[in-house]
N, C-alpha and C. Protein backbone atom coordinates (compact mmCIF):
# COMPACT_ATOMS: atom_id res chain seq x y z
N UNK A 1 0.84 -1.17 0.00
CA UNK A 1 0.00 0.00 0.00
C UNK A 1 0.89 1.24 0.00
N UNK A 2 0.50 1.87 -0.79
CA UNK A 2 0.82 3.09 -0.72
C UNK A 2 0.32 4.61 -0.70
N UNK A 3 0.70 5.58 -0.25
CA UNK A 3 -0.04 6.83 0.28
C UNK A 3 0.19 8.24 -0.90
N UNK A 4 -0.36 8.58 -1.48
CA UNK A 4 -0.38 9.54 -2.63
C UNK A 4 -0.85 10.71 -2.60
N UNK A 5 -0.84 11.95 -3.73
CA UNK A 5 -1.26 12.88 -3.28
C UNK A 5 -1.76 13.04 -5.02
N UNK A 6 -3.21 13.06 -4.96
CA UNK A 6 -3.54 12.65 -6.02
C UNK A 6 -3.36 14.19 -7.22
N UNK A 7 -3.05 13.71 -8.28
CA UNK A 7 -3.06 14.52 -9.37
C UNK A 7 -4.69 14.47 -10.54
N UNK A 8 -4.95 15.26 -11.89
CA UNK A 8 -5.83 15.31 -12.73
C UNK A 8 -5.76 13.80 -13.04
N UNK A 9 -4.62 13.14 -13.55
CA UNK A 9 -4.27 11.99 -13.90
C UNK A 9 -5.11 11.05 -12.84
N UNK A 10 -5.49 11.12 -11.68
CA UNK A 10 -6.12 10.04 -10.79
C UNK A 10 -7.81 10.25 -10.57
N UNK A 11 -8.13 11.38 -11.05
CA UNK A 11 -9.54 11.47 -11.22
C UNK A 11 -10.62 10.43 -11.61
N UNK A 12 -10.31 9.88 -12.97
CA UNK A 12 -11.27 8.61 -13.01
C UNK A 12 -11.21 7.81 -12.03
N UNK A 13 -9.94 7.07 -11.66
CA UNK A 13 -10.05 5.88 -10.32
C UNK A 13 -10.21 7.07 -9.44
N UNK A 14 -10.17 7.90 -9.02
CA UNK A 14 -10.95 8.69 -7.55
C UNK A 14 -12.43 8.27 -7.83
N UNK A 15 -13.22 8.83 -9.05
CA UNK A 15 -14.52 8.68 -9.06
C UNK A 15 -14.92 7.75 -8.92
N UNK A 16 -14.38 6.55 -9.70
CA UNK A 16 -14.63 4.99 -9.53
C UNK A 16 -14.74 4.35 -8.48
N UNK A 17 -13.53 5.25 -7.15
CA UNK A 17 -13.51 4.43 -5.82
C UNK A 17 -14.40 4.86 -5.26
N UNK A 18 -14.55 6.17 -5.13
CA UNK A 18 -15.88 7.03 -4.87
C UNK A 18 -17.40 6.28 -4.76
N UNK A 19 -17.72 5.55 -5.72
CA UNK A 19 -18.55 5.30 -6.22
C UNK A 19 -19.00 3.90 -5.28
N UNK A 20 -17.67 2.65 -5.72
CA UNK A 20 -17.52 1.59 -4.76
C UNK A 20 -18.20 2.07 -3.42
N UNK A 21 -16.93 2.94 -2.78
CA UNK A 21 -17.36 3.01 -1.98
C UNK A 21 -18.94 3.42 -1.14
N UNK A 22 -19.57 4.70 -1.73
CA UNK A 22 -20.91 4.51 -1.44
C UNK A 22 -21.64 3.34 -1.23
N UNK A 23 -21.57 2.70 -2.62
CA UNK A 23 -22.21 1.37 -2.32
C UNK A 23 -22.29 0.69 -1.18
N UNK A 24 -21.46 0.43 -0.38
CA UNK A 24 -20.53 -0.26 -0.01
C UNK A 24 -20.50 0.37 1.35
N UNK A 25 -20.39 1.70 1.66
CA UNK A 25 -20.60 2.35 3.21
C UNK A 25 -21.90 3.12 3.56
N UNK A 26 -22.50 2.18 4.72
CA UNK A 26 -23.57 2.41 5.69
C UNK A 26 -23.68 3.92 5.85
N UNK A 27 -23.05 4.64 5.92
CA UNK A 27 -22.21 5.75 6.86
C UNK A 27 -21.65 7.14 6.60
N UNK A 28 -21.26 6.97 4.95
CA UNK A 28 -20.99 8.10 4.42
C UNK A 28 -21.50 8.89 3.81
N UNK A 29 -22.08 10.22 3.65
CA UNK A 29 -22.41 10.80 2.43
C UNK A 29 -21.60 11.05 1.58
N UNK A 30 -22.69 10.84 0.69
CA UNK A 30 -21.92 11.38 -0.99
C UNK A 30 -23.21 11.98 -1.93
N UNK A 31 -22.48 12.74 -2.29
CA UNK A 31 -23.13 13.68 -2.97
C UNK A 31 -23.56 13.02 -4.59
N UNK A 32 -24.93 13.27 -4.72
CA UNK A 32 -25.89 12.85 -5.96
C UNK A 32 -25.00 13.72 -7.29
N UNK A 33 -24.80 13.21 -8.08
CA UNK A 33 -23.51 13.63 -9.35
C UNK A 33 -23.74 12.74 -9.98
N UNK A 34 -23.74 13.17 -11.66
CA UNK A 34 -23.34 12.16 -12.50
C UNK A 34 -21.84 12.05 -12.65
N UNK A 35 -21.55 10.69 -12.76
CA UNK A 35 -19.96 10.69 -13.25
C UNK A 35 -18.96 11.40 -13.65
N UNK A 36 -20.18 12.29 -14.95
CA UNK A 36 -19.02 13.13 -15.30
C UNK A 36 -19.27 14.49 -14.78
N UNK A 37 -20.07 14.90 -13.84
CA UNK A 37 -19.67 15.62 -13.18
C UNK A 37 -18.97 15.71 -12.01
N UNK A 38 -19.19 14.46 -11.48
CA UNK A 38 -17.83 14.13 -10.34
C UNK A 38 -16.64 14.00 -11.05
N UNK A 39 -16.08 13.17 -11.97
CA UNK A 39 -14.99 13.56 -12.63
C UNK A 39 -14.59 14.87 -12.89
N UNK A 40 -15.76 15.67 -13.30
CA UNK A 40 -15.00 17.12 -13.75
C UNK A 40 -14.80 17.88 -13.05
N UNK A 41 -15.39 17.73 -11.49
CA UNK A 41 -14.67 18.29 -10.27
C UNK A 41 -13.76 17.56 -9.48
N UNK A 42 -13.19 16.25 -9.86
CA UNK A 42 -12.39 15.95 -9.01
C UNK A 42 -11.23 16.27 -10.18
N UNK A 43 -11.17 16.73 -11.26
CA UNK A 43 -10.23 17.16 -11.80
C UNK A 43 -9.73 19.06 -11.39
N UNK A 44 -10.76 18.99 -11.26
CA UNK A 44 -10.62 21.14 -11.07
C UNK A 44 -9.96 20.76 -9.12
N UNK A 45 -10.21 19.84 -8.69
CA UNK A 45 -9.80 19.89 -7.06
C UNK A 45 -8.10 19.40 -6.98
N UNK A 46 -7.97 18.22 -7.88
CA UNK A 46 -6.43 17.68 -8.22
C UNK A 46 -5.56 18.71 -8.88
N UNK A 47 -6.22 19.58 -9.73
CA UNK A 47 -5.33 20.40 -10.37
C UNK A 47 -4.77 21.77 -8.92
N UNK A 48 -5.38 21.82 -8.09
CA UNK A 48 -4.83 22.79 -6.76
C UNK A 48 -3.77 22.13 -6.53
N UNK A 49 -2.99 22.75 -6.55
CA UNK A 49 -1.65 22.13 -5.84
C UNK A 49 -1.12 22.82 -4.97
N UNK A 50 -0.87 22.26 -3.58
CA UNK A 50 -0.39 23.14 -2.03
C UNK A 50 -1.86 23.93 -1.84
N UNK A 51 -2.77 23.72 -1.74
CA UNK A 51 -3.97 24.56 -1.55
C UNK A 51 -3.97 24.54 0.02
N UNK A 52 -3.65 25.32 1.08
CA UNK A 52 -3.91 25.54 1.98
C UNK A 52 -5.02 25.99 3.13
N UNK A 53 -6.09 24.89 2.51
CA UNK A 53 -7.32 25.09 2.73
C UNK A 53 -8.01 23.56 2.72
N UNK A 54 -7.51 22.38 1.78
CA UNK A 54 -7.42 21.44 1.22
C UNK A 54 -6.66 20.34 1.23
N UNK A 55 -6.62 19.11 1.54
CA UNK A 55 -5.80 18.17 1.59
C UNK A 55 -6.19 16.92 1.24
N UNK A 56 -6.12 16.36 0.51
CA UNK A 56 -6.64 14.63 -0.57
C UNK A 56 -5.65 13.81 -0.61
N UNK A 57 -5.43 12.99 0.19
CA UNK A 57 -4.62 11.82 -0.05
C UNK A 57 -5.19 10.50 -0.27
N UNK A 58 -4.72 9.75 -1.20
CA UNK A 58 -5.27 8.39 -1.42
C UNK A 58 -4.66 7.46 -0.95
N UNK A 59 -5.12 6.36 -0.47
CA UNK A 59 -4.02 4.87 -0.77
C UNK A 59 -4.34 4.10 -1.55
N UNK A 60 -3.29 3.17 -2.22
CA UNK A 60 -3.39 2.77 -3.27
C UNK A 60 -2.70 1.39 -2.81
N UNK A 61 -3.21 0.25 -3.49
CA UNK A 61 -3.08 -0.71 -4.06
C UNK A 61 -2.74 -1.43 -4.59
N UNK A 62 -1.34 -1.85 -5.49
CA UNK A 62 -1.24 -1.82 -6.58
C UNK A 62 -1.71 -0.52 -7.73
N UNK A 63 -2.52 -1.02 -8.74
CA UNK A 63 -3.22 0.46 -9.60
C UNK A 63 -4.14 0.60 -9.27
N UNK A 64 -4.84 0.02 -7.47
CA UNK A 64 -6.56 0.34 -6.95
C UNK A 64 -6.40 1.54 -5.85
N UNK A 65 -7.74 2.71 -6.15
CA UNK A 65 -7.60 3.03 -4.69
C UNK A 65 -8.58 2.73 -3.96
N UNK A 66 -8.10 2.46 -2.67
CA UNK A 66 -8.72 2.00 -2.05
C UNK A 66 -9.13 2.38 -0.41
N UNK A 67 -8.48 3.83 -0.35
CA UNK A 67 -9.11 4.55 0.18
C UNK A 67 -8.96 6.21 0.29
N UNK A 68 -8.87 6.86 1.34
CA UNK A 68 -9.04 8.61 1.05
C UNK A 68 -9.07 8.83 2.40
N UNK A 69 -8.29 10.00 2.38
CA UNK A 69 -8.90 10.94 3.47
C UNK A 69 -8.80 12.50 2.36
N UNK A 70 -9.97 13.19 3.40
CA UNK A 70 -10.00 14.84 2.52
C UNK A 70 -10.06 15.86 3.94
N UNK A 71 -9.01 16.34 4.12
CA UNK A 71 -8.51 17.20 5.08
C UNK A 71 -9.19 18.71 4.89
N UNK A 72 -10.09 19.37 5.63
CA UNK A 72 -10.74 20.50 5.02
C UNK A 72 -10.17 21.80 6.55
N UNK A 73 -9.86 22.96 5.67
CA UNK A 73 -10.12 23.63 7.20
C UNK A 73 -10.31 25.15 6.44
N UNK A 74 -11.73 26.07 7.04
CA UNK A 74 -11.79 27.10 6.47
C UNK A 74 -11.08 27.94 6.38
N UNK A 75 -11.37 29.17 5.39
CA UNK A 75 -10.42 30.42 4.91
C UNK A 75 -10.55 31.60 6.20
N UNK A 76 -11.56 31.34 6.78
CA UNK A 76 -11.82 32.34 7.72
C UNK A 76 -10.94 32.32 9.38
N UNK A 77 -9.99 33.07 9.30
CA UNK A 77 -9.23 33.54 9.95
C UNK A 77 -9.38 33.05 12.05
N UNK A 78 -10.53 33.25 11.95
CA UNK A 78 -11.47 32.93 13.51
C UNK A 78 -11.46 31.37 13.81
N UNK A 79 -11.98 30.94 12.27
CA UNK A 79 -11.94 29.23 12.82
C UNK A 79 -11.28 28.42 12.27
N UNK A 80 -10.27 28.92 11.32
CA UNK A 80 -8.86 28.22 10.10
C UNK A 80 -8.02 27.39 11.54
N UNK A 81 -7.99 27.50 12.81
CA UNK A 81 -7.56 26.46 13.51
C UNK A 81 -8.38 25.00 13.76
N UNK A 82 -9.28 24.99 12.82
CA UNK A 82 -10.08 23.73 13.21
C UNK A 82 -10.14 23.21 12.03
N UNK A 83 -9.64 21.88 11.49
CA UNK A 83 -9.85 21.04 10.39
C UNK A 83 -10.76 20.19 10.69
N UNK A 84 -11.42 19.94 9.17
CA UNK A 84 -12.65 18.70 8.90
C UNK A 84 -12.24 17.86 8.56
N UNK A 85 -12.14 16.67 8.63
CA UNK A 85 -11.30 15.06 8.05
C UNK A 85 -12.52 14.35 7.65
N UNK A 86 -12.64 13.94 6.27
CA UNK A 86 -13.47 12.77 5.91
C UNK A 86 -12.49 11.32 5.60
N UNK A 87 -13.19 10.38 5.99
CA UNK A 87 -12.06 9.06 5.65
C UNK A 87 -12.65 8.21 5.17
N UNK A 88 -12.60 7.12 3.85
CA UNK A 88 -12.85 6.27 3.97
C UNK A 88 -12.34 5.07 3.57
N UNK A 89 -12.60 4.23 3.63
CA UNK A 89 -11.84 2.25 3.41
C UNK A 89 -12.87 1.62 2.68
N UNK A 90 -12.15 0.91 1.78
CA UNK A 90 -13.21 -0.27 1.05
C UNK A 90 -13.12 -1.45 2.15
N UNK A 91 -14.51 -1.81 2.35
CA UNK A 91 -14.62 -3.18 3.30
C UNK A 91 -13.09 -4.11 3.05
N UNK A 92 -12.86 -4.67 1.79
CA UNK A 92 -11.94 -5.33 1.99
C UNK A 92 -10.78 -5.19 2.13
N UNK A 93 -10.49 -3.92 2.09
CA UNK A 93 -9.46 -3.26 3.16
C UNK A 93 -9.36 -3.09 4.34
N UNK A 94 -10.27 -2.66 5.05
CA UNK A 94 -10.30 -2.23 6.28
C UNK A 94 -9.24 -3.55 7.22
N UNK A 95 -9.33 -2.93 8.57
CA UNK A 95 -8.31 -4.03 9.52
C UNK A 95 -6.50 -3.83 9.13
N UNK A 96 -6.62 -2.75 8.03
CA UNK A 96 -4.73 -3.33 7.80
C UNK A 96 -4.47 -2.38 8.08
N UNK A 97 -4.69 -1.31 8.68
CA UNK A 97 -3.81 -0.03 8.71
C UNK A 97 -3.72 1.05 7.81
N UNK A 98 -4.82 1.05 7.11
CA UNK A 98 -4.85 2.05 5.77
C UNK A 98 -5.43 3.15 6.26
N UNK A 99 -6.34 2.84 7.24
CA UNK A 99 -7.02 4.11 8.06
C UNK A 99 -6.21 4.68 8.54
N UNK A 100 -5.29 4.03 9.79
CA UNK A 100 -4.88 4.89 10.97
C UNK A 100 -3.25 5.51 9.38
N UNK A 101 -2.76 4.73 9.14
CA UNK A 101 -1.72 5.90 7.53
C UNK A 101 -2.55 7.36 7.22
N UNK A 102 -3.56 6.71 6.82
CA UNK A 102 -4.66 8.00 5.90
C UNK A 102 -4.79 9.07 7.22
N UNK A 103 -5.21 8.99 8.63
CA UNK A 103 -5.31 9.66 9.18
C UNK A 103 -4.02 10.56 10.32
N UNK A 104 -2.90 9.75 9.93
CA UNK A 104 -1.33 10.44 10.41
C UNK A 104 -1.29 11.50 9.39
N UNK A 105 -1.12 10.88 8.08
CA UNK A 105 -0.73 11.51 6.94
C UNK A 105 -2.06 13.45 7.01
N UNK A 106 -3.37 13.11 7.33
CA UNK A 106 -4.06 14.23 7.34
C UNK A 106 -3.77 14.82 8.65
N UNK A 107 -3.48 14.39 9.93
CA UNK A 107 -3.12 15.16 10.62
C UNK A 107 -1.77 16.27 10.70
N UNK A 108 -0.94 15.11 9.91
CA UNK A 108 0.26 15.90 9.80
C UNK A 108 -0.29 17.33 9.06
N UNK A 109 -0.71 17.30 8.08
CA UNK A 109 -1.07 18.23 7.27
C UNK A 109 -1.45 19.54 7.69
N UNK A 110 -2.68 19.06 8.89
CA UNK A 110 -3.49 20.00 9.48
C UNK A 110 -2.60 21.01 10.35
N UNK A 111 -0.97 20.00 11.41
CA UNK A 111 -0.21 20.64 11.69
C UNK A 111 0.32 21.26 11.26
N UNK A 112 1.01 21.31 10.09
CA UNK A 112 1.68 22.26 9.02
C UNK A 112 0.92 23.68 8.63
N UNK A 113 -0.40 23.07 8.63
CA UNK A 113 -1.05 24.50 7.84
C UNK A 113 -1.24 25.09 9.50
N UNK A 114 -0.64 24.75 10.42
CA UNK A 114 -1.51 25.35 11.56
C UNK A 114 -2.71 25.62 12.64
N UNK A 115 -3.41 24.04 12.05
CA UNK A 115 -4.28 23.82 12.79
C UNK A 115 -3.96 23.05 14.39
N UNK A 116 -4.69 23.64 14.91
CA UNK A 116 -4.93 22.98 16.50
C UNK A 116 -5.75 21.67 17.21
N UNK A 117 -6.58 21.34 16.05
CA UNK A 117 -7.46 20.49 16.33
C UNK A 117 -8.09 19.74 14.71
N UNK A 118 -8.57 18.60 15.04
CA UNK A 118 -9.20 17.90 13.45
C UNK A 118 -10.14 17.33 14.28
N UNK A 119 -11.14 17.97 13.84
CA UNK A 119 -12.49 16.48 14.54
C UNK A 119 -13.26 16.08 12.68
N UNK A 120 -14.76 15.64 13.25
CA UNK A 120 -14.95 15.07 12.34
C UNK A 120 -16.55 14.45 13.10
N UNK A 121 -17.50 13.93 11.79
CA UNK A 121 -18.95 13.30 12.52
C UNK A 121 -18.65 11.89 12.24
N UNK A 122 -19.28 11.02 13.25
CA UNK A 122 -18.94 9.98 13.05
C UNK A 122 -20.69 9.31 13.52
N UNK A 123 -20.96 8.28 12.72
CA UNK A 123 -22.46 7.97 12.86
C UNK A 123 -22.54 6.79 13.84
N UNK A 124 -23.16 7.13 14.49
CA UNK A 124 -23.34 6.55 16.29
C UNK A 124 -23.29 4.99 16.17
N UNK A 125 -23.88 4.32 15.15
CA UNK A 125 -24.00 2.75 14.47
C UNK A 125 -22.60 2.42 14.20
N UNK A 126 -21.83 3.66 13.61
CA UNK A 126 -20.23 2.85 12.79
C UNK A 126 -19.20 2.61 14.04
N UNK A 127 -19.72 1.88 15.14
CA UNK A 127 -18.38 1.39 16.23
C UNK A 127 -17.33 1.05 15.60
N UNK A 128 -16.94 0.16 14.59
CA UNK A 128 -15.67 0.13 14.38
C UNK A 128 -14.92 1.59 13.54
N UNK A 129 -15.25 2.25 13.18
CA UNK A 129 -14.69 3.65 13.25
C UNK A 129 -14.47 4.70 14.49
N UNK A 130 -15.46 4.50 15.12
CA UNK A 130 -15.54 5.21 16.22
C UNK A 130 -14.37 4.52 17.96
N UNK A 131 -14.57 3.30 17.59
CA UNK A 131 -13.42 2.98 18.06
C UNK A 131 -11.78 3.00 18.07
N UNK A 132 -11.96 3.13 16.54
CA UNK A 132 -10.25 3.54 16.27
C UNK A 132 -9.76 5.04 16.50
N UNK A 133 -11.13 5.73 15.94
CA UNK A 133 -10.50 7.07 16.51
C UNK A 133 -10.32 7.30 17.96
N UNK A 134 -11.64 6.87 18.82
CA UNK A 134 -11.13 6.66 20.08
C UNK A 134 -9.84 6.05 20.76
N UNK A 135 -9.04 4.61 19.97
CA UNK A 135 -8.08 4.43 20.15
C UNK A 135 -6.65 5.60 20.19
N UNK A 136 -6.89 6.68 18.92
CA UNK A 136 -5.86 7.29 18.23
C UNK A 136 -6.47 8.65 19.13
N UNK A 137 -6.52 8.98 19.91
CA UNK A 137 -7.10 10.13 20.94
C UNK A 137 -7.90 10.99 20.97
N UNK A 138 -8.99 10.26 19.97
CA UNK A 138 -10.03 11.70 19.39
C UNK A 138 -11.11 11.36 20.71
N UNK A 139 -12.05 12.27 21.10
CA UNK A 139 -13.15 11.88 22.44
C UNK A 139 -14.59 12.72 21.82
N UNK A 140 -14.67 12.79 22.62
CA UNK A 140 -16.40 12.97 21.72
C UNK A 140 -16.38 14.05 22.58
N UNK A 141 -17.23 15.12 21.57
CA UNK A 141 -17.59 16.44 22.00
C UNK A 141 -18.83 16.68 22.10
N UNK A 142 -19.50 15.96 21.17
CA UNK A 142 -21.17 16.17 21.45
C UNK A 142 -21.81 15.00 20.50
N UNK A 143 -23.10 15.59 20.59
CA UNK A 143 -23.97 14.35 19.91
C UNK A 143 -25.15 15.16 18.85
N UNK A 144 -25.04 15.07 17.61
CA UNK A 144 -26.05 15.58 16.12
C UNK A 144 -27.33 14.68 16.60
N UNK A 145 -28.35 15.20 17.27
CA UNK A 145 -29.52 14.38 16.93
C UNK A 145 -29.98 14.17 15.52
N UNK A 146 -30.26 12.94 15.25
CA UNK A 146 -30.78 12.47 13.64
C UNK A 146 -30.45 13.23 12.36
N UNK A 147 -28.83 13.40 12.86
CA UNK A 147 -27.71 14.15 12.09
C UNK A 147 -28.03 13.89 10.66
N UNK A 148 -27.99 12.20 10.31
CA UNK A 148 -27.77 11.19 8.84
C UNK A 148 -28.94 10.23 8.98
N UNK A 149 -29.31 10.15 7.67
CA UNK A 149 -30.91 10.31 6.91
C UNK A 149 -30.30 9.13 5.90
N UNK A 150 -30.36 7.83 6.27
CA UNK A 150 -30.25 6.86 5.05
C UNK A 150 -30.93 5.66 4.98
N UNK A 151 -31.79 5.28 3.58
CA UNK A 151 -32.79 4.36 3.91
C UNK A 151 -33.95 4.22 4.91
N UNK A 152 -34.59 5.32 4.74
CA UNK A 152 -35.76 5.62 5.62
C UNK A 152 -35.22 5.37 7.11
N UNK A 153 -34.47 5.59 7.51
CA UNK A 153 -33.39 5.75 9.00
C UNK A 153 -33.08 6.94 9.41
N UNK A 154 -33.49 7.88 10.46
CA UNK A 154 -32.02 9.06 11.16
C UNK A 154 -31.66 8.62 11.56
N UNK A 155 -29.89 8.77 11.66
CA UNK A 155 -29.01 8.25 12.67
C UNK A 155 -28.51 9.27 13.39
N UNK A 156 -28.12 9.30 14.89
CA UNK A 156 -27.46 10.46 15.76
C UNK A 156 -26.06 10.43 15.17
N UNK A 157 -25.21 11.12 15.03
CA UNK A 157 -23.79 11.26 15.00
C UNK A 157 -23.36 11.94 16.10
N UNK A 158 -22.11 11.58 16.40
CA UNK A 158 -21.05 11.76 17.26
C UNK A 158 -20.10 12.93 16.81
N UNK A 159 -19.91 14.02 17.49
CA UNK A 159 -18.83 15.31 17.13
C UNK A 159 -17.74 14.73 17.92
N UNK A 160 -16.60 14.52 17.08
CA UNK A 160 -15.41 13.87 17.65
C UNK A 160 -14.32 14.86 17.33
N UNK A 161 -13.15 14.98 18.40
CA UNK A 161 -12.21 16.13 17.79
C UNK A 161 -10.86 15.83 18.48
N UNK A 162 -9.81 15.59 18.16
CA UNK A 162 -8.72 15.60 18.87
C UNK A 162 -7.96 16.64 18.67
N UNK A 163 -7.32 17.49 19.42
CA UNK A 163 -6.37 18.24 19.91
C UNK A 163 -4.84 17.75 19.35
N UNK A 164 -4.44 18.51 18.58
CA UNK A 164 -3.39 18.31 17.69
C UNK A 164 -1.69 18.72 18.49
């Protein structure tokens, strides 16, 4: 496995894993897009390079990816110390360590640009996520009543944040 920093060139397999993955996770949103409009913004997002606002790393596979984190932290001056982390793993990845990589690799990041903290929502059902971050020192800050809306379901989410 390996850890990347994706270019225009990785856009189709971004969308492709993208896609897997929805299928595939209970837990995440993703945004309603046709293909080629997710392609044509994950090309306008790869073409930023050093965007200090922004951070996309993949892991890879051989030529699969097979997972992501997307490191977010706003332009606004007041709360640019707080990063957003989305992560995710294809089921038959998960268990090897691709998470806790994906999530060193975005923290580091968040340190560099100067952030103090990375939390993130985590959906009250996904224990084995919520456990690893708990392992890796994130604690829970609060609770989203019927935060996530999937398959005629609300689920509560968890505001999780570790101190950088």
């Amino acid at each position: 496995m390996q850890l990347i920093v994706p270019n225009r060139f990785h856009a189709e397999a971004y969308v492709t894993f993208k896609q897997k993955l929805a299928k595939e996770a209970d837990y995440i949103p993703f945004e309603q897009e046709t293909p080629e409009e997710a392609l044509e913004k994950a090309k306008v997002t790869f073409d930023k390079e050093n965007d200090p606002f922004r951070h996309i790393v993949l892991a890879e596979t051989g030529d699969r990816i097979v997972g992501y984190t997307d490191v977010t932290r706003p332009p606004m001056e007041e709360i640019s110390h707080r990063a957003f982390l989305e992560l995710g793993v294809l089921q038959a990845h998960g268990g090897k360590g691709i998470g806790t990589a994906l999530m060193d690799k975005a923290e580091s990041w968040a340190k560099e640009v100067g952030c103090k903290t990375v939390g993130f929502y985590v959906v009250v059902p996904n224990v084995t996520a919520t456990i690893m971050y708990l392992k890796r020192g994130y604690r829970f800050e609060g609770l989203r009543r019927g935060a996530y809306y999937k398959n005629g379901n609300y689920h509560d989410e968890y505001i999780m944040a570790k101190t950088l």
